[in-house]
C-alpha atoms as a PDB file:
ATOM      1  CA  UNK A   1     -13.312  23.128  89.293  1.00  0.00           C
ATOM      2  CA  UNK A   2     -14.255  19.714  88.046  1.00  0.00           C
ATOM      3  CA  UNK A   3     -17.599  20.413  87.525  1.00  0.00           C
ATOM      4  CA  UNK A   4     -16.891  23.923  85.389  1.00  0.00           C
ATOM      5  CA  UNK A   5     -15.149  21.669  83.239  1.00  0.00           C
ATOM      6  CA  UNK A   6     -17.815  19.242  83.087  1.00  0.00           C
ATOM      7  CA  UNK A   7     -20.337  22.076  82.414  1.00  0.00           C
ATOM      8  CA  UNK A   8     -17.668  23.202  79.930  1.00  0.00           C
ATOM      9  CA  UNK A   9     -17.263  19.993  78.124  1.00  0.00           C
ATOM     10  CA  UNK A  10     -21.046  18.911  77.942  1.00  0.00           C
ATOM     11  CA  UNK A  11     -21.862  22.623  76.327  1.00  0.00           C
ATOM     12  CA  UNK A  12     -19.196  22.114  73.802  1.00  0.00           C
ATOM     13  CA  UNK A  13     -21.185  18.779  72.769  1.00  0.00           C
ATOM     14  CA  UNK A  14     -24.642  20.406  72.557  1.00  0.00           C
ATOM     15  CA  UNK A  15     -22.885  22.799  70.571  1.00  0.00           C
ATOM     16  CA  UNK A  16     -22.290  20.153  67.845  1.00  0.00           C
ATOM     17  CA  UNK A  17     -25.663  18.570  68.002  1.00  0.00           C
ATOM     18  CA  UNK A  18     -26.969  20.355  65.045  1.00  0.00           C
ATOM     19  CA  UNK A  19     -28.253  17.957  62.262  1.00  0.00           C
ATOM     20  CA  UNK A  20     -26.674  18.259  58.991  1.00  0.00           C
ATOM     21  CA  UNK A  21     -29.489  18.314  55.991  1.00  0.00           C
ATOM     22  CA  UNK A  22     -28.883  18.086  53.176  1.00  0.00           C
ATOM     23  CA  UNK A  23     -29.296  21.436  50.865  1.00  0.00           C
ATOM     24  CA  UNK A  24     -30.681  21.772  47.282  1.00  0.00           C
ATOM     25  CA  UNK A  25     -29.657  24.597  45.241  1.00  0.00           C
ATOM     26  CA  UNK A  26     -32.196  26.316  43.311  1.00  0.00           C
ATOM     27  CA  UNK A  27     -32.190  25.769  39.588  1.00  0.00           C
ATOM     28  CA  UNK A  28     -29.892  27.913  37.768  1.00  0.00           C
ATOM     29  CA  UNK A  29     -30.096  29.731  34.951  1.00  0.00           C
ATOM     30  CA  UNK A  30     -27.265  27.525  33.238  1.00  0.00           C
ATOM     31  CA  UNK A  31     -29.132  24.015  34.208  1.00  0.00           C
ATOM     32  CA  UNK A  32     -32.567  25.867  32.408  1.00  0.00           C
ATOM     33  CA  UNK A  33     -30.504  26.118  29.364  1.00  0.00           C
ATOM     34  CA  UNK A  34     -28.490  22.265  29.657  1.00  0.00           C
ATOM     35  CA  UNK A  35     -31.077  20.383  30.736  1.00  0.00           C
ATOM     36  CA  UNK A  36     -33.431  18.451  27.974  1.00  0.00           C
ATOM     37  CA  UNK A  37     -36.074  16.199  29.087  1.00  0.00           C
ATOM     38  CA  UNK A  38     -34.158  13.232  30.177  1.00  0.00           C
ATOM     39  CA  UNK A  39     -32.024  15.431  31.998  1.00  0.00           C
ATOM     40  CA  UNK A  40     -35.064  17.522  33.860  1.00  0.00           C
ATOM     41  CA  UNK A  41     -36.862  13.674  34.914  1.00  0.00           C
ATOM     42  CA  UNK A  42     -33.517  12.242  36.403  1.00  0.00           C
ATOM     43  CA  UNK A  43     -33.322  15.677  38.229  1.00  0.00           C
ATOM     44  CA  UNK A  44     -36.647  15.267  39.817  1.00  0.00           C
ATOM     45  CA  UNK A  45     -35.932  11.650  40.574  1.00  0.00           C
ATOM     46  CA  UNK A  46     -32.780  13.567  42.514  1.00  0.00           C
ATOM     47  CA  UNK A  47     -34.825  16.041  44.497  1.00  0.00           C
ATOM     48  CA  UNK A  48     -37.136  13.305  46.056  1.00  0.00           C
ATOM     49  CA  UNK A  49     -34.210  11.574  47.124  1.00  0.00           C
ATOM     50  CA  UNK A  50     -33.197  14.914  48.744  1.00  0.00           C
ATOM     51  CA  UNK A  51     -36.337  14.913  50.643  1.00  0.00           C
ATOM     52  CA  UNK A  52     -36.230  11.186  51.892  1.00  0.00           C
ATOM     53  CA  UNK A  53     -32.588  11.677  52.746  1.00  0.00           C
ATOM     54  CA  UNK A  54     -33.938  14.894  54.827  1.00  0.00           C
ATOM     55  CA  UNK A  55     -36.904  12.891  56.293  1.00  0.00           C
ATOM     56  CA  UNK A  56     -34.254  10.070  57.172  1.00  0.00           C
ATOM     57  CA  UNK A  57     -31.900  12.983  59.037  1.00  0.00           C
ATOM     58  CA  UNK A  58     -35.205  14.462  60.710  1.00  0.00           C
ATOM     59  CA  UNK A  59     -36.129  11.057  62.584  1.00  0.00           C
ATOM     60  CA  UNK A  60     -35.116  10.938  66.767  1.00  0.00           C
ATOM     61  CA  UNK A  61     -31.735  10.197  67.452  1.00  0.00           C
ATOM     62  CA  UNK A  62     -29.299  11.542  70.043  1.00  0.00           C
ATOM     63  CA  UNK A  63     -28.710  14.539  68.077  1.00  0.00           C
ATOM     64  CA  UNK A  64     -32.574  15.300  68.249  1.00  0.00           C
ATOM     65  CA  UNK A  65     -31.363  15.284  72.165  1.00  0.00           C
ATOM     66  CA  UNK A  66     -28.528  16.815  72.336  1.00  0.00           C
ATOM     67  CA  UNK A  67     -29.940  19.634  70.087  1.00  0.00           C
ATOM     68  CA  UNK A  68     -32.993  20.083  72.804  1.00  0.00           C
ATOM     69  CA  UNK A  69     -30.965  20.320  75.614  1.00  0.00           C
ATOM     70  CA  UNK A  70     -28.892  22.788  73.741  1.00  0.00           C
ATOM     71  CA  UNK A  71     -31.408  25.514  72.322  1.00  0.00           C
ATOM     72  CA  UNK A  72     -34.984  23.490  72.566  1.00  0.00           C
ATOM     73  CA  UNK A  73     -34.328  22.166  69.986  1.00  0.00           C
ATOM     74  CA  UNK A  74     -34.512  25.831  67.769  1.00  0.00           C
ATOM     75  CA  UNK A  75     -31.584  24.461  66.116  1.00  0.00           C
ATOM     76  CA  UNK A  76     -32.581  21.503  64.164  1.00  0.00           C
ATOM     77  CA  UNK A  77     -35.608  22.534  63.804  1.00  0.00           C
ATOM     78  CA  UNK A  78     -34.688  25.461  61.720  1.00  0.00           C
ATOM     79  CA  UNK A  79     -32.352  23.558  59.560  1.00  0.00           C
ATOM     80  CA  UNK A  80     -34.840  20.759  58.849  1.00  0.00           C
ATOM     81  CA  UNK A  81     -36.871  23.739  57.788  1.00  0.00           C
ATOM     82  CA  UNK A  82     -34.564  25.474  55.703  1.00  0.00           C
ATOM     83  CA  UNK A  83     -33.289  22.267  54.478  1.00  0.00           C
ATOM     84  CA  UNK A  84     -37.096  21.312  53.485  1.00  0.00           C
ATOM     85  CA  UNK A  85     -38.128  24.125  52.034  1.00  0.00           C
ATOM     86  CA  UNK A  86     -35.061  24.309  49.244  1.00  0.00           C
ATOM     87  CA  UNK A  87     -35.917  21.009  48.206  1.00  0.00           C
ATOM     88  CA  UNK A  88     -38.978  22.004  47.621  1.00  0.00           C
ATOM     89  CA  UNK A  89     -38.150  24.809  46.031  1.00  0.00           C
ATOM     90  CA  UNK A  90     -35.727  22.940  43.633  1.00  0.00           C
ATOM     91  CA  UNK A  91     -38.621  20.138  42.809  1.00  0.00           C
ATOM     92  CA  UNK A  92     -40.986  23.238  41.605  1.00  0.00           C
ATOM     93  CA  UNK A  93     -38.657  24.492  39.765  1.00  0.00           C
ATOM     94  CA  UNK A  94     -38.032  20.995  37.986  1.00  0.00           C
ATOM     95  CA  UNK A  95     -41.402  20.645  37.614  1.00  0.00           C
ATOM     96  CA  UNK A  96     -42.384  23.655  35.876  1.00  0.00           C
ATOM     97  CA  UNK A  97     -39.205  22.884  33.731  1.00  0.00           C
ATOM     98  CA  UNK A  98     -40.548  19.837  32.955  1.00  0.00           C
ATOM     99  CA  UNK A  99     -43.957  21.046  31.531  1.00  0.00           C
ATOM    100  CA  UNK A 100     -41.363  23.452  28.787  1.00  0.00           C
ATOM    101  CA  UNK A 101     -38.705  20.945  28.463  1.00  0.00           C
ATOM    102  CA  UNK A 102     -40.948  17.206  28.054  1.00  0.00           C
ATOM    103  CA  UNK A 103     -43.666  18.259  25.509  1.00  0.00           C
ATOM    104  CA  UNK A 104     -46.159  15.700  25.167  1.00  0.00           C
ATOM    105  CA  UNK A 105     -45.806  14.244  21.318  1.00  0.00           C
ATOM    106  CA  UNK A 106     -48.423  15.237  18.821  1.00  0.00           C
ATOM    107  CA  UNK A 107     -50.460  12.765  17.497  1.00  0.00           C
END
């Protein structure tokens, strides 16, 4: 009986090992309108701190552990992945914005 609850206990942990990455949203219609050049470069500045922060979450810890003795470590995995590709996502976007919004001055 002691060891079900051990069993019990231990799964419940794994269970929480999931990483939490941060997400980016994509770029909105309503930001597309707002944003003016200033606003677009302090955005970008943004979205590489999103991907350091999810570089930073990524490293081995005892969540990376946890999480592979739970599913293999499927779990994080997928949300480093999901987590990854928004941001990159988001950066494109601000990028492309960027080209529209930050027109190079005429000489």
């Amino acid at each position: 009986m002691k060891e079900l609850r051990l069993i019990v206990v231990a799964m419940m942990l794994v269970g929480c090992a999931t990483k939490q990455y941060p997400q980016a949203p994509a770029v909105t219609t309503e930001e597309t309108t707002a944003f003016d050049c200033k606003a677009v470069e302090q955005e970008i500045v943004k979205a590489h701190s999103v991907q350091s922060e999810i570089s930073e979450t990524g490293r081995f810890d005892v969540l990376t552990v946890l999480g592979f003795i739970g599913d293999f470590g499927l779990g994080n995995g997928l949300a480093k992945h999901s987590a990854t590709k928004k941001a990159d996502v988001r950066l494109n976007q601000l990028e492309n914005l960027k080209t529209t919004k930050c027109l190079p001055a005429v000489a």
